[in-house]
PDB file of N, CA and C in Angstrom:
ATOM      1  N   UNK A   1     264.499 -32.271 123.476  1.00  0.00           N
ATOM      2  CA  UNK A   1     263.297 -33.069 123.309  1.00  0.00           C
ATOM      3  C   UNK A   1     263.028 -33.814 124.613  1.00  0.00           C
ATOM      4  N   UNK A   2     261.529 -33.988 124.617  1.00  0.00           N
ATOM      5  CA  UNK A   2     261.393 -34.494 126.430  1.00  0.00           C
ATOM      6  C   UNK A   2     260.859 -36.010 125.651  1.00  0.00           C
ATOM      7  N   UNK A   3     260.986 -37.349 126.437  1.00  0.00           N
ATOM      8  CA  UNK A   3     261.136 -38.411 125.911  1.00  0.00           C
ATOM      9  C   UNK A   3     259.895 -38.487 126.425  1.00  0.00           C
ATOM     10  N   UNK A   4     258.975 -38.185 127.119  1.00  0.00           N
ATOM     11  CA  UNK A   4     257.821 -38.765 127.858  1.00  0.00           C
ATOM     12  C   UNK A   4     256.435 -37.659 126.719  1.00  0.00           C
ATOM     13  N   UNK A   5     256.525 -36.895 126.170  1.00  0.00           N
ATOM     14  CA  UNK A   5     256.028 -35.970 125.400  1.00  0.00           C
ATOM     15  C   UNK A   5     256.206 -36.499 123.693  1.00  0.00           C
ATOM     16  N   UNK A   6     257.352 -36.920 123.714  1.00  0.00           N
ATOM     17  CA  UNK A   6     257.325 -37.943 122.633  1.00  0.00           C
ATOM     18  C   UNK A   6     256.616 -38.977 122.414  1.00  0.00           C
ATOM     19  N   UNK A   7     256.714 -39.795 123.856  1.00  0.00           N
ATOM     20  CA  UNK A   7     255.894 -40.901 123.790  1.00  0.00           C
ATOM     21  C   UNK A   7     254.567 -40.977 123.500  1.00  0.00           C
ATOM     22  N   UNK A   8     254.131 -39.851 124.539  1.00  0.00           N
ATOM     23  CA  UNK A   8     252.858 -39.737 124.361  1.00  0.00           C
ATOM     24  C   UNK A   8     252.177 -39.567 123.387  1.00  0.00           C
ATOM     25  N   UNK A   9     252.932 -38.370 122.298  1.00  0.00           N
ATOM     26  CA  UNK A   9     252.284 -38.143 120.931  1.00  0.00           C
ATOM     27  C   UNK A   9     252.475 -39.423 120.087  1.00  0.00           C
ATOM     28  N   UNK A  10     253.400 -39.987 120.283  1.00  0.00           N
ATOM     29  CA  UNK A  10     253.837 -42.084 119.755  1.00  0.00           C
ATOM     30  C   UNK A  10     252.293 -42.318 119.980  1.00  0.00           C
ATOM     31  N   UNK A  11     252.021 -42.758 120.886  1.00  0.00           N
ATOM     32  CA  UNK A  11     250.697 -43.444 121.377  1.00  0.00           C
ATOM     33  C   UNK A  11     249.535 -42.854 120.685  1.00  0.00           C
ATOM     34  N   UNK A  12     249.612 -41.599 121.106  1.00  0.00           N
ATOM     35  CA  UNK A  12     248.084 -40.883 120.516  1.00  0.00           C
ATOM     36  C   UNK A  12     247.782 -41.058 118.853  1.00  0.00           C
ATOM     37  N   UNK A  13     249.195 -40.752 117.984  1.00  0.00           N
ATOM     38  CA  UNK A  13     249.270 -41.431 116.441  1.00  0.00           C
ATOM     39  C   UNK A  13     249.100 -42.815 116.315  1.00  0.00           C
ATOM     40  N   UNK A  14     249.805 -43.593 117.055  1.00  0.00           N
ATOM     41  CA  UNK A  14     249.242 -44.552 116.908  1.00  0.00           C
ATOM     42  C   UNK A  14     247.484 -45.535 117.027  1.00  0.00           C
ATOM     43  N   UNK A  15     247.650 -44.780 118.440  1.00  0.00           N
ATOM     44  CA  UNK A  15     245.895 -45.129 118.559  1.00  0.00           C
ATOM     45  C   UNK A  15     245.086 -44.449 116.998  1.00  0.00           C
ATOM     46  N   UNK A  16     245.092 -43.596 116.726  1.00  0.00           N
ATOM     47  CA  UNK A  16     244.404 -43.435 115.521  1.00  0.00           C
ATOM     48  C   UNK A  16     244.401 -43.881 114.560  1.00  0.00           C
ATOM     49  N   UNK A  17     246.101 -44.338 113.772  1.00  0.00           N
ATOM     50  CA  UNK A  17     245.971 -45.401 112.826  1.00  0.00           C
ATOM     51  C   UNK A  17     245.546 -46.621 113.072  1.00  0.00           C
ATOM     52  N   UNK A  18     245.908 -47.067 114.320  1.00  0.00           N
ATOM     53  CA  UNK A  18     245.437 -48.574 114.732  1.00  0.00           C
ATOM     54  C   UNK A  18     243.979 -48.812 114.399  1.00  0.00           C
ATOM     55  N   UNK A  19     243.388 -47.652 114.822  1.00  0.00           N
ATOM     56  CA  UNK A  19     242.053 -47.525 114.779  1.00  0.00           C
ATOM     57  C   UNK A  19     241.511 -47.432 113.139  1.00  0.00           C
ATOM     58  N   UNK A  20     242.272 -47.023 112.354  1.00  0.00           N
ATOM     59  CA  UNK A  20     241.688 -46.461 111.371  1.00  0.00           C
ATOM     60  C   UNK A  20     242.114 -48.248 110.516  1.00  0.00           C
ATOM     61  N   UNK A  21     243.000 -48.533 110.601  1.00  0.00           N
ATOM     62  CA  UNK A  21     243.504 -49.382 110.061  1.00  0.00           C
ATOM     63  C   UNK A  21     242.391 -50.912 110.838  1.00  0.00           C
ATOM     64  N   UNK A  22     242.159 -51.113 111.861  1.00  0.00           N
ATOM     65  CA  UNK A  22     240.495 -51.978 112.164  1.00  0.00           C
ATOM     66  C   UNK A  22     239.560 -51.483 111.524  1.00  0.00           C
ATOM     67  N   UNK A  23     238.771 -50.765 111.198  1.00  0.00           N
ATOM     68  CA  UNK A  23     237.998 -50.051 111.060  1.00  0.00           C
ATOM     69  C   UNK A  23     237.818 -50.492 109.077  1.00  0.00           C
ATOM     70  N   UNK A  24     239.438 -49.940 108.739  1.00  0.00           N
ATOM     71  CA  UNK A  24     239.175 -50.950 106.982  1.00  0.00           C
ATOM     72  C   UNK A  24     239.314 -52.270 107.103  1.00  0.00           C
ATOM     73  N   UNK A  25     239.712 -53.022 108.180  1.00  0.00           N
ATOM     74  CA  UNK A  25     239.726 -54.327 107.549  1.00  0.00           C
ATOM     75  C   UNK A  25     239.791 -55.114 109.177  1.00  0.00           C
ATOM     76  N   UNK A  26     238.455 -55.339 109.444  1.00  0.00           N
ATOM     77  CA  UNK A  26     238.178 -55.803 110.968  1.00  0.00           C
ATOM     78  C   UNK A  26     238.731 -57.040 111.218  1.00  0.00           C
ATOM     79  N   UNK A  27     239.373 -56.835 112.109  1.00  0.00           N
ATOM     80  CA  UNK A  27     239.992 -58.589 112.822  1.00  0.00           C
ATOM     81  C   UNK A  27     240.197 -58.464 114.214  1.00  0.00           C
ATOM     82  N   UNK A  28     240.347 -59.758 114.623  1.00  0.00           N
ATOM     83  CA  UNK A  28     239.849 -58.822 116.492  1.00  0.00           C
ATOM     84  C   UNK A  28     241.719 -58.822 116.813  1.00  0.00           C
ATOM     85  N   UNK A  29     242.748 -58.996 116.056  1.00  0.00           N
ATOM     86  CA  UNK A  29     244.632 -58.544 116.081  1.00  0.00           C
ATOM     87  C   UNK A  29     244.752 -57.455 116.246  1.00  0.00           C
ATOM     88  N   UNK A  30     243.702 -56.666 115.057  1.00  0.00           N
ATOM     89  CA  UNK A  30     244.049 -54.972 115.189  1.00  0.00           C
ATOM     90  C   UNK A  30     243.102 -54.266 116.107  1.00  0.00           C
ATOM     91  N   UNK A  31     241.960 -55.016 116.579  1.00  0.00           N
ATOM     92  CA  UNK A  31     241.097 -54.641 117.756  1.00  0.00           C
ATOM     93  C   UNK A  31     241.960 -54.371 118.941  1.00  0.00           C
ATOM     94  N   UNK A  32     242.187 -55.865 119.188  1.00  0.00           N
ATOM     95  CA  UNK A  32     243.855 -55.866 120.374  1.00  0.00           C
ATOM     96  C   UNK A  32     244.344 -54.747 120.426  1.00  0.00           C
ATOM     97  N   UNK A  33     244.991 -54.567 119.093  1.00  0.00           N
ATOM     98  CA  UNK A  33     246.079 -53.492 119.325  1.00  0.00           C
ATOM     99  C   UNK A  33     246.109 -51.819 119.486  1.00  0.00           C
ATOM    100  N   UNK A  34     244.452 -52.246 118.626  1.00  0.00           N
ATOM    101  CA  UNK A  34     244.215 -50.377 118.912  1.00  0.00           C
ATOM    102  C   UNK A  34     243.331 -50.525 120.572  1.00  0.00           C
ATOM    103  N   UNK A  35     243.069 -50.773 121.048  1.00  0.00           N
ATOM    104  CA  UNK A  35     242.810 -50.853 122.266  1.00  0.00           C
ATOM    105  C   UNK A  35     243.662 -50.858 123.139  1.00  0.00           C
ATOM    106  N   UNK A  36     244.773 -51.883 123.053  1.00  0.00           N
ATOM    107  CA  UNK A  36     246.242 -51.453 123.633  1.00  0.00           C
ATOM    108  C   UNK A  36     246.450 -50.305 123.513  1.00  0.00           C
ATOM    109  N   UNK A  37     246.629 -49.514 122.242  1.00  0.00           N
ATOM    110  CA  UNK A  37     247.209 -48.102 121.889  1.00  0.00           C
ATOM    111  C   UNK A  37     246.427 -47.156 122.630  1.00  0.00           C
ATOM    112  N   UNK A  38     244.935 -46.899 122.436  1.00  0.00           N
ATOM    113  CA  UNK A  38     244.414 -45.731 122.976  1.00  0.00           C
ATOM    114  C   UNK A  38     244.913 -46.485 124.985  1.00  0.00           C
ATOM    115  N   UNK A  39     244.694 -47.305 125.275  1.00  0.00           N
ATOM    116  CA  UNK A  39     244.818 -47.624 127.118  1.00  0.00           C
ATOM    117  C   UNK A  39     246.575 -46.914 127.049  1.00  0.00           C
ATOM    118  N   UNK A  40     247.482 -46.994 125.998  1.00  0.00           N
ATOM    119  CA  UNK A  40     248.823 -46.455 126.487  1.00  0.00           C
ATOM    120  C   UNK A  40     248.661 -45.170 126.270  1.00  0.00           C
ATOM    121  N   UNK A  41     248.029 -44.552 125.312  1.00  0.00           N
ATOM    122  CA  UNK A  41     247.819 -43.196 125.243  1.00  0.00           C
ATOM    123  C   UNK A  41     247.170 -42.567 126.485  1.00  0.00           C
ATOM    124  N   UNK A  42     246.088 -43.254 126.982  1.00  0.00           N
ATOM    125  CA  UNK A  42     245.518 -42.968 128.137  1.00  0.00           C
ATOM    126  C   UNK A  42     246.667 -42.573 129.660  1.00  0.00           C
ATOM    127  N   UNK A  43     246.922 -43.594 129.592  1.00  0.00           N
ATOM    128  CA  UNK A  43     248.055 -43.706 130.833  1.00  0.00           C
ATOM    129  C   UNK A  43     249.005 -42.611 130.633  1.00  0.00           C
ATOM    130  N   UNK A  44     249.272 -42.606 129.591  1.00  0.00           N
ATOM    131  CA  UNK A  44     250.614 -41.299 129.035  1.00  0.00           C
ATOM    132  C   UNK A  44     249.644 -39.832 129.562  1.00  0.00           C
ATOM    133  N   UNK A  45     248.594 -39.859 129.137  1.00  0.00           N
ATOM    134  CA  UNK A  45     248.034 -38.312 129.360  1.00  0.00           C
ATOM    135  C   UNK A  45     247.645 -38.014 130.863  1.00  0.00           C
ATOM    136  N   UNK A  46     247.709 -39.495 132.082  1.00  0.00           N
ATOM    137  CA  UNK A  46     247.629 -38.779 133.182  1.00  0.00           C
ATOM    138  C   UNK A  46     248.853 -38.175 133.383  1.00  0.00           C
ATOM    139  N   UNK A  47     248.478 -37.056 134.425  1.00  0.00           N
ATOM    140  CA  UNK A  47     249.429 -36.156 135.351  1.00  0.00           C
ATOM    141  C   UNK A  47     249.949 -35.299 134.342  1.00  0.00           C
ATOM    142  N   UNK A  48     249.564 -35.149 133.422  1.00  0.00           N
ATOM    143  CA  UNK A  48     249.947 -34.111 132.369  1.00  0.00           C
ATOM    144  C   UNK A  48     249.623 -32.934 132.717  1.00  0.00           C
ATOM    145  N   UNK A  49     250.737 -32.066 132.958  1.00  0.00           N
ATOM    146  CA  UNK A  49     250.563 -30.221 133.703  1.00  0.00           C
ATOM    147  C   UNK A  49     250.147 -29.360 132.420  1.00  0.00           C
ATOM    148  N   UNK A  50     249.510 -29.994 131.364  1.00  0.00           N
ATOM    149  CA  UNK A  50     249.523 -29.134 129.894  1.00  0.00           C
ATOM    150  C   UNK A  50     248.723 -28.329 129.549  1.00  0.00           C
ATOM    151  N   UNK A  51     248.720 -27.447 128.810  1.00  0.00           N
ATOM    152  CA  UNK A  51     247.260 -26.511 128.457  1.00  0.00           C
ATOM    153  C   UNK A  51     245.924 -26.990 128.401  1.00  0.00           C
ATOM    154  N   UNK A  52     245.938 -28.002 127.322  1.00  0.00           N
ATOM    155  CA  UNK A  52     245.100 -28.734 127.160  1.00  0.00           C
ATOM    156  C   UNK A  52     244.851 -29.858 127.673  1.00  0.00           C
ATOM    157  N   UNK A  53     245.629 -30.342 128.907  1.00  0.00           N
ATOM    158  CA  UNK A  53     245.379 -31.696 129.415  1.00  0.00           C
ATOM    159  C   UNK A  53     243.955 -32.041 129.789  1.00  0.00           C
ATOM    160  N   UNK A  54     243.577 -31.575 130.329  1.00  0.00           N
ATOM    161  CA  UNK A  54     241.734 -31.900 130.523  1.00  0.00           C
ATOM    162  C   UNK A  54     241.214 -32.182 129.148  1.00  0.00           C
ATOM    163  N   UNK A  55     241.544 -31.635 128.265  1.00  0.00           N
ATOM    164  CA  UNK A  55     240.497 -32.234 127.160  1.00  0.00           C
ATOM    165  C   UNK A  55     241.286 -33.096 126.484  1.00  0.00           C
ATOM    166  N   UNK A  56     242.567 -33.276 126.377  1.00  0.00           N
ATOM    167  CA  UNK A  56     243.163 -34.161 125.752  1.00  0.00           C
ATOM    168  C   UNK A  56     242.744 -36.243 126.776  1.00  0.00           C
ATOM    169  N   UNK A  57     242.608 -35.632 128.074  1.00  0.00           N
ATOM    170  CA  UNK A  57     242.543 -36.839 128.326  1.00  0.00           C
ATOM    171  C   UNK A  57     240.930 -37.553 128.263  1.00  0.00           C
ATOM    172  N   UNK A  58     240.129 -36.655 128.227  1.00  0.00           N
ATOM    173  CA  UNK A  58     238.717 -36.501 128.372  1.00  0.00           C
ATOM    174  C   UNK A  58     238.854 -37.242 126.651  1.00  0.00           C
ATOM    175  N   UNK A  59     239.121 -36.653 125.692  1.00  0.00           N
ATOM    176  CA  UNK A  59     239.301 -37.405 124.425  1.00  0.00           C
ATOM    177  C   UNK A  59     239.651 -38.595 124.744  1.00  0.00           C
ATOM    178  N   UNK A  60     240.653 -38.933 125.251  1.00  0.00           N
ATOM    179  CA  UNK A  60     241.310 -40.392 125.266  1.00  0.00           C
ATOM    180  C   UNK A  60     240.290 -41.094 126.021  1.00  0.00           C
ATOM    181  N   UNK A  61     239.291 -40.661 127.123  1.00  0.00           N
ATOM    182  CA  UNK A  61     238.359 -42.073 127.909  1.00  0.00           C
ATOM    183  C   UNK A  61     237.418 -42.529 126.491  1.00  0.00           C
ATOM    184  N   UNK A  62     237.143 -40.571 126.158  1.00  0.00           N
ATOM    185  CA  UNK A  62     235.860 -41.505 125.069  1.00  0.00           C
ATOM    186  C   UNK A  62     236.403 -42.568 123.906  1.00  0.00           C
ATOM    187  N   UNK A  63     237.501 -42.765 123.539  1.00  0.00           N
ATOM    188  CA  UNK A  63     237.982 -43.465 122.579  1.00  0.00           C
ATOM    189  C   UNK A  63     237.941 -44.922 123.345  1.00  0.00           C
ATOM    190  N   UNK A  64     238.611 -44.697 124.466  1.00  0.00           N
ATOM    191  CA  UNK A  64     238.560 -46.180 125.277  1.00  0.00           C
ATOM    192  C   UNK A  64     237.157 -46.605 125.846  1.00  0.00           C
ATOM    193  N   UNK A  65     236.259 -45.465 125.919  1.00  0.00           N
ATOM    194  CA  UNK A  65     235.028 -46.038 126.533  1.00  0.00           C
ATOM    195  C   UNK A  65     234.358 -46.531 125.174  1.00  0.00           C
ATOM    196  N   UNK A  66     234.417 -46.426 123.605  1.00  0.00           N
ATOM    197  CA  UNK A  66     233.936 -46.520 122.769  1.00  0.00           C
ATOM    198  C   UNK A  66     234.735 -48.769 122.141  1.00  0.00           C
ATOM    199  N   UNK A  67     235.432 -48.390 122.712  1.00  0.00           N
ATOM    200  CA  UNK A  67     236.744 -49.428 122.250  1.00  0.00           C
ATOM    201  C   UNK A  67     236.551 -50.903 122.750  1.00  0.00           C
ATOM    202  N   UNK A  68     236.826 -50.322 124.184  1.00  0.00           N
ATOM    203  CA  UNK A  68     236.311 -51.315 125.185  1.00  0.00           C
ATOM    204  C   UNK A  68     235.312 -52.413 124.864  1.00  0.00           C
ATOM    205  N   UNK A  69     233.967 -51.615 124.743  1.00  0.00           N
ATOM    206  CA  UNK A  69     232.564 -52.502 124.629  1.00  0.00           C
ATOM    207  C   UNK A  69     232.705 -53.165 123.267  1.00  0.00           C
ATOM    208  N   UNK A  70     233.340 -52.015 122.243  1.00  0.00           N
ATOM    209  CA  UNK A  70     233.747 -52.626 120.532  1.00  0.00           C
ATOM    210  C   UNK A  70     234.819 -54.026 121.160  1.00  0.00           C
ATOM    211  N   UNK A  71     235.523 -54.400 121.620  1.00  0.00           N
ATOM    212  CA  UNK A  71     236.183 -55.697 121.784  1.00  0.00           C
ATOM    213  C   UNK A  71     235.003 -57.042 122.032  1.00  0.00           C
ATOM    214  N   UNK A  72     234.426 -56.292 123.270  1.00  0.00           N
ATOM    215  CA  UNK A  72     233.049 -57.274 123.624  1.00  0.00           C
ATOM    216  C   UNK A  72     232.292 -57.732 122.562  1.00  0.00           C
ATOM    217  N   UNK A  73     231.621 -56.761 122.341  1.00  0.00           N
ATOM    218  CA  UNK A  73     230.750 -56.579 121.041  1.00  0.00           C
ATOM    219  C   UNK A  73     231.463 -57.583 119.744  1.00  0.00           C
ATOM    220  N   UNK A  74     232.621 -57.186 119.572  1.00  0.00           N
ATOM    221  CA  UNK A  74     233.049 -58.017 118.274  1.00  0.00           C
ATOM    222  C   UNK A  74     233.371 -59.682 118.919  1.00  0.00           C
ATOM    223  N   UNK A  75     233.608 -59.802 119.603  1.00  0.00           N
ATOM    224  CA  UNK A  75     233.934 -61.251 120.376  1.00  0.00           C
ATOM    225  C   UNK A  75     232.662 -61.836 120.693  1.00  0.00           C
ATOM    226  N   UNK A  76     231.407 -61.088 120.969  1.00  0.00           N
ATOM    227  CA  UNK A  76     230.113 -61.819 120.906  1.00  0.00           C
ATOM    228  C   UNK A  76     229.870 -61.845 119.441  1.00  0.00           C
ATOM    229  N   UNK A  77     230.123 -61.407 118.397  1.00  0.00           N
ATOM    230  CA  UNK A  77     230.334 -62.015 117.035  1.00  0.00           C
ATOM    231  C   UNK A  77     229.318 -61.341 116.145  1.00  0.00           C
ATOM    232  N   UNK A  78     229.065 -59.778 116.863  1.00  0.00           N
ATOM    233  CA  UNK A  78     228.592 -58.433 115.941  1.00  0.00           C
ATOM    234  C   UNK A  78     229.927 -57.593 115.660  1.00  0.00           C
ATOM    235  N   UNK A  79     230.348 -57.895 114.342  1.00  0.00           N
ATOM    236  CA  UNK A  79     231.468 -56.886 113.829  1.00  0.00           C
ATOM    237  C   UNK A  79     231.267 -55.456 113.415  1.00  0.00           C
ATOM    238  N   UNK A  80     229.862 -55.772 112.746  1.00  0.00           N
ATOM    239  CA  UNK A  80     229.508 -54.252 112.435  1.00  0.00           C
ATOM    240  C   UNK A  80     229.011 -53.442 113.693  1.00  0.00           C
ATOM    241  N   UNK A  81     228.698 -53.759 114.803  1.00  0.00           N
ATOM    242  CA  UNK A  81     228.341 -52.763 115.870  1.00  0.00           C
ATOM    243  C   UNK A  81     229.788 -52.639 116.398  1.00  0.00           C
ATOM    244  N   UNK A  82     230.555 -53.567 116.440  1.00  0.00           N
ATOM    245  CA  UNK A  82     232.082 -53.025 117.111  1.00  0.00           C
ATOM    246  C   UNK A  82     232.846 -51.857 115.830  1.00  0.00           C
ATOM    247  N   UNK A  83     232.916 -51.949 114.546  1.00  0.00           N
ATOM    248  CA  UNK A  83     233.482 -51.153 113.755  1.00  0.00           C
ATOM    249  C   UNK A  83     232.489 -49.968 113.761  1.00  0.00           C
ATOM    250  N   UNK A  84     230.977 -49.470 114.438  1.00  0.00           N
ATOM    251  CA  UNK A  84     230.701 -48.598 114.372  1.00  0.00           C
ATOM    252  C   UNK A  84     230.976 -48.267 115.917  1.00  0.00           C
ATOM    253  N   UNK A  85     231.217 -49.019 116.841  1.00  0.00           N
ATOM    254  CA  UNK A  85     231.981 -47.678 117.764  1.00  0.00           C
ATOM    255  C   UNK A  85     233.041 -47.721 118.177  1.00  0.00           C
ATOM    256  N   UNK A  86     234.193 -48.152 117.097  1.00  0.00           N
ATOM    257  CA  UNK A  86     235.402 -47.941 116.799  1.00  0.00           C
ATOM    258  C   UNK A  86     235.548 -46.691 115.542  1.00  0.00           C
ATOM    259  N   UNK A  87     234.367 -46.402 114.894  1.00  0.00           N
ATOM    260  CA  UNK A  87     234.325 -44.893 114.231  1.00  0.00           C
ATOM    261  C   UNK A  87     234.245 -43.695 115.308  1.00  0.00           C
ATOM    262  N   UNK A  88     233.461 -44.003 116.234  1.00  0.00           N
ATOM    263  CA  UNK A  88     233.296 -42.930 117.507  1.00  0.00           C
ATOM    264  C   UNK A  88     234.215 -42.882 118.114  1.00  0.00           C
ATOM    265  N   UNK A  89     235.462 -44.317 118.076  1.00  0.00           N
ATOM    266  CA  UNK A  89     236.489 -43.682 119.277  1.00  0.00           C
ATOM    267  C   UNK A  89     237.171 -42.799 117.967  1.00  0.00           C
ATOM    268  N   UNK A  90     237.254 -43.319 116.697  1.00  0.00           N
ATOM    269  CA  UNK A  90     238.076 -42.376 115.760  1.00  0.00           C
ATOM    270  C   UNK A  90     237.972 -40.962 115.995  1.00  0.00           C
ATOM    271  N   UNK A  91     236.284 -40.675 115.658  1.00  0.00           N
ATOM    272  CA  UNK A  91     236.385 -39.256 115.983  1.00  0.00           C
ATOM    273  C   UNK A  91     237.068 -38.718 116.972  1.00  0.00           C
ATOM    274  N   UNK A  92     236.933 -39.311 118.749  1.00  0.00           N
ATOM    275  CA  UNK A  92     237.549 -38.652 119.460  1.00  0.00           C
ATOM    276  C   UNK A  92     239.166 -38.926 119.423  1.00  0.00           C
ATOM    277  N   UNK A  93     239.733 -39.840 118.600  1.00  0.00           N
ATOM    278  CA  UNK A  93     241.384 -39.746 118.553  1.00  0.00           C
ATOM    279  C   UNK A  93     241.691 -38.900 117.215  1.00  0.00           C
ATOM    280  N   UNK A  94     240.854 -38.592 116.379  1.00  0.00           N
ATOM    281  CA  UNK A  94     241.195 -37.191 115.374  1.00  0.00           C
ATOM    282  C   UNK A  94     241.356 -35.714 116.638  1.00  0.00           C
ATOM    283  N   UNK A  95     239.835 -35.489 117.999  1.00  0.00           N
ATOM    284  CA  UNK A  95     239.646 -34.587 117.912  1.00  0.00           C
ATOM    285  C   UNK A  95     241.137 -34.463 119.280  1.00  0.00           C
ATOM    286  N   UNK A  96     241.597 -35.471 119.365  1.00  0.00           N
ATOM    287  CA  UNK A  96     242.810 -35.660 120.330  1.00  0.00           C
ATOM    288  C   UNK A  96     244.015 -35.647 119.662  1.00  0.00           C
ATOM    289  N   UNK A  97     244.272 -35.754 118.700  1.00  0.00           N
ATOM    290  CA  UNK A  97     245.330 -35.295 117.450  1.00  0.00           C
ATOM    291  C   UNK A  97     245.390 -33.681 117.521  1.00  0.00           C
ATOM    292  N   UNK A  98     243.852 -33.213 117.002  1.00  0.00           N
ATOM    293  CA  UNK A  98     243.270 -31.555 117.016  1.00  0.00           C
ATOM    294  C   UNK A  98     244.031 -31.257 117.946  1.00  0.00           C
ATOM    295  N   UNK A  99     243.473 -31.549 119.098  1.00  0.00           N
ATOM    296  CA  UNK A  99     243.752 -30.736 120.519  1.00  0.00           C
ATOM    297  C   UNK A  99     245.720 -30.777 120.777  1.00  0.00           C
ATOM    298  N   UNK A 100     246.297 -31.699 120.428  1.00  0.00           N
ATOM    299  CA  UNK A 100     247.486 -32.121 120.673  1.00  0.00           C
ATOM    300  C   UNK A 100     248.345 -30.905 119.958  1.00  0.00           C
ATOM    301  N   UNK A 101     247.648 -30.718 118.732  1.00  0.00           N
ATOM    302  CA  UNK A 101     248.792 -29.841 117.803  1.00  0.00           C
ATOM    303  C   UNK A 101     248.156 -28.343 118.151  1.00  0.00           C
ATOM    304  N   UNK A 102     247.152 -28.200 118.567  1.00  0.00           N
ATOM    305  CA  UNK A 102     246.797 -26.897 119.293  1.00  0.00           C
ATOM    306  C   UNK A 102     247.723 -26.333 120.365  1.00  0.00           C
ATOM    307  N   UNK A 103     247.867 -27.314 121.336  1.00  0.00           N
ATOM    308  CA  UNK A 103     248.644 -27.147 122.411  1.00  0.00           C
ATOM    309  C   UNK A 103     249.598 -27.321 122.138  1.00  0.00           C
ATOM    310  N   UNK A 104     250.507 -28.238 121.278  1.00  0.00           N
ATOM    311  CA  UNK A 104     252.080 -27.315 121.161  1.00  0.00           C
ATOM    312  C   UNK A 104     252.029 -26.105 119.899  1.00  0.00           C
ATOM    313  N   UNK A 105     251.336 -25.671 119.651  1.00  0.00           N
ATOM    314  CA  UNK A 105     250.787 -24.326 119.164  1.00  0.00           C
ATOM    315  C   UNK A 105     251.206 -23.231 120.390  1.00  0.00           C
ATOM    316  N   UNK A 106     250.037 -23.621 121.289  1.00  0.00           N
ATOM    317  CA  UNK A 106     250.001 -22.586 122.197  1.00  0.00           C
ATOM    318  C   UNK A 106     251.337 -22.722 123.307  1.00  0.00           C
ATOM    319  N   UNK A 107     251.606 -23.902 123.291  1.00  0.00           N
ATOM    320  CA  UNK A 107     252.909 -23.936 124.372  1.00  0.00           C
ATOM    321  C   UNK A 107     254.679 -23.166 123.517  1.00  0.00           C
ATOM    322  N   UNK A 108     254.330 -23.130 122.559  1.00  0.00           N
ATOM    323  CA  UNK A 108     255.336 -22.861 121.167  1.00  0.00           C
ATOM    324  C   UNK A 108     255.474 -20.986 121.736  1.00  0.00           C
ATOM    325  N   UNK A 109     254.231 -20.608 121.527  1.00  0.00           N
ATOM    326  CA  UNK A 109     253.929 -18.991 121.262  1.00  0.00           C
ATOM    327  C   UNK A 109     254.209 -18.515 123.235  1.00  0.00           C
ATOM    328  N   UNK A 110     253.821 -19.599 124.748  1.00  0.00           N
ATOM    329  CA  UNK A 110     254.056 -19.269 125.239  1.00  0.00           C
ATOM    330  C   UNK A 110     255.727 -19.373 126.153  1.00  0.00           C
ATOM    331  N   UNK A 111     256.277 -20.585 125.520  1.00  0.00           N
ATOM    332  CA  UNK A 111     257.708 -20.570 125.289  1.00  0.00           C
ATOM    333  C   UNK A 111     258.714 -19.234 124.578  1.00  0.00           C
ATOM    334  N   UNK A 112     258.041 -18.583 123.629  1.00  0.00           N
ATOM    335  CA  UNK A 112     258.473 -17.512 123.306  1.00  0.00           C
ATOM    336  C   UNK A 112     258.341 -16.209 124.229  1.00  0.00           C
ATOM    337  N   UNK A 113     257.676 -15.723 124.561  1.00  0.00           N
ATOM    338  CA  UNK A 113     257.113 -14.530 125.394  1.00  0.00           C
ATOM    339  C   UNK A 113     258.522 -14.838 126.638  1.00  0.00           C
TER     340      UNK A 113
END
């Protein structure tokens, strides 16, 4: 097991529950933290030599570019515009989950050969 490949998939699960878990029950603690999560997920996916690294990290800005302004946004004291684009970073940390289990899919089948 590689500890840095671990981590990373750590982060990327996490950013999504964090997210999912603001999203039912808004407070700007779990804002914090899923924002923390997708920025460590972020950092984890540079320099990644992986199949899918381009789109895996391309997933991770839009979650943080969605996240980001949702902190602002909820701290100027609109919750419902920050929990609706904390649904948009969701989508892109589902479609970064997608892409994640694709690629050790494909790294699985080219480990074999």
């Amino acid at each position: 097991m590689r500890l840095r490949k671990i981590l990373t998939h750590f982060f990327i699960l996490m950013a999504l529950t964090t997210n999912i878990s603001f999203i039912m029950s808004p407070n700007p603690y779990e804002l914090v933290i899923t924002i923390s999560m997708n920025l460590f997920a972020t950092i984890l996916k540079m320099g990644e030599g992986r199949i899918l690294s381009n789109e895996l990290m391309a997933s991770s800005l839009v979650a943080d570019l969605h996240l980001i302004p949702a902190g602002f946004i909820y701290f100027l004291g609109d919750k419902n515009e920050a929990v609706g684009l904390a649904i948009g970073a969701l989508a892109a940390n589902i479609i970064s989950i997608v892409l994640g289990i694709i690629e050790t899919v494909l790294a699985t089948f080219v480990e074999e050969d």
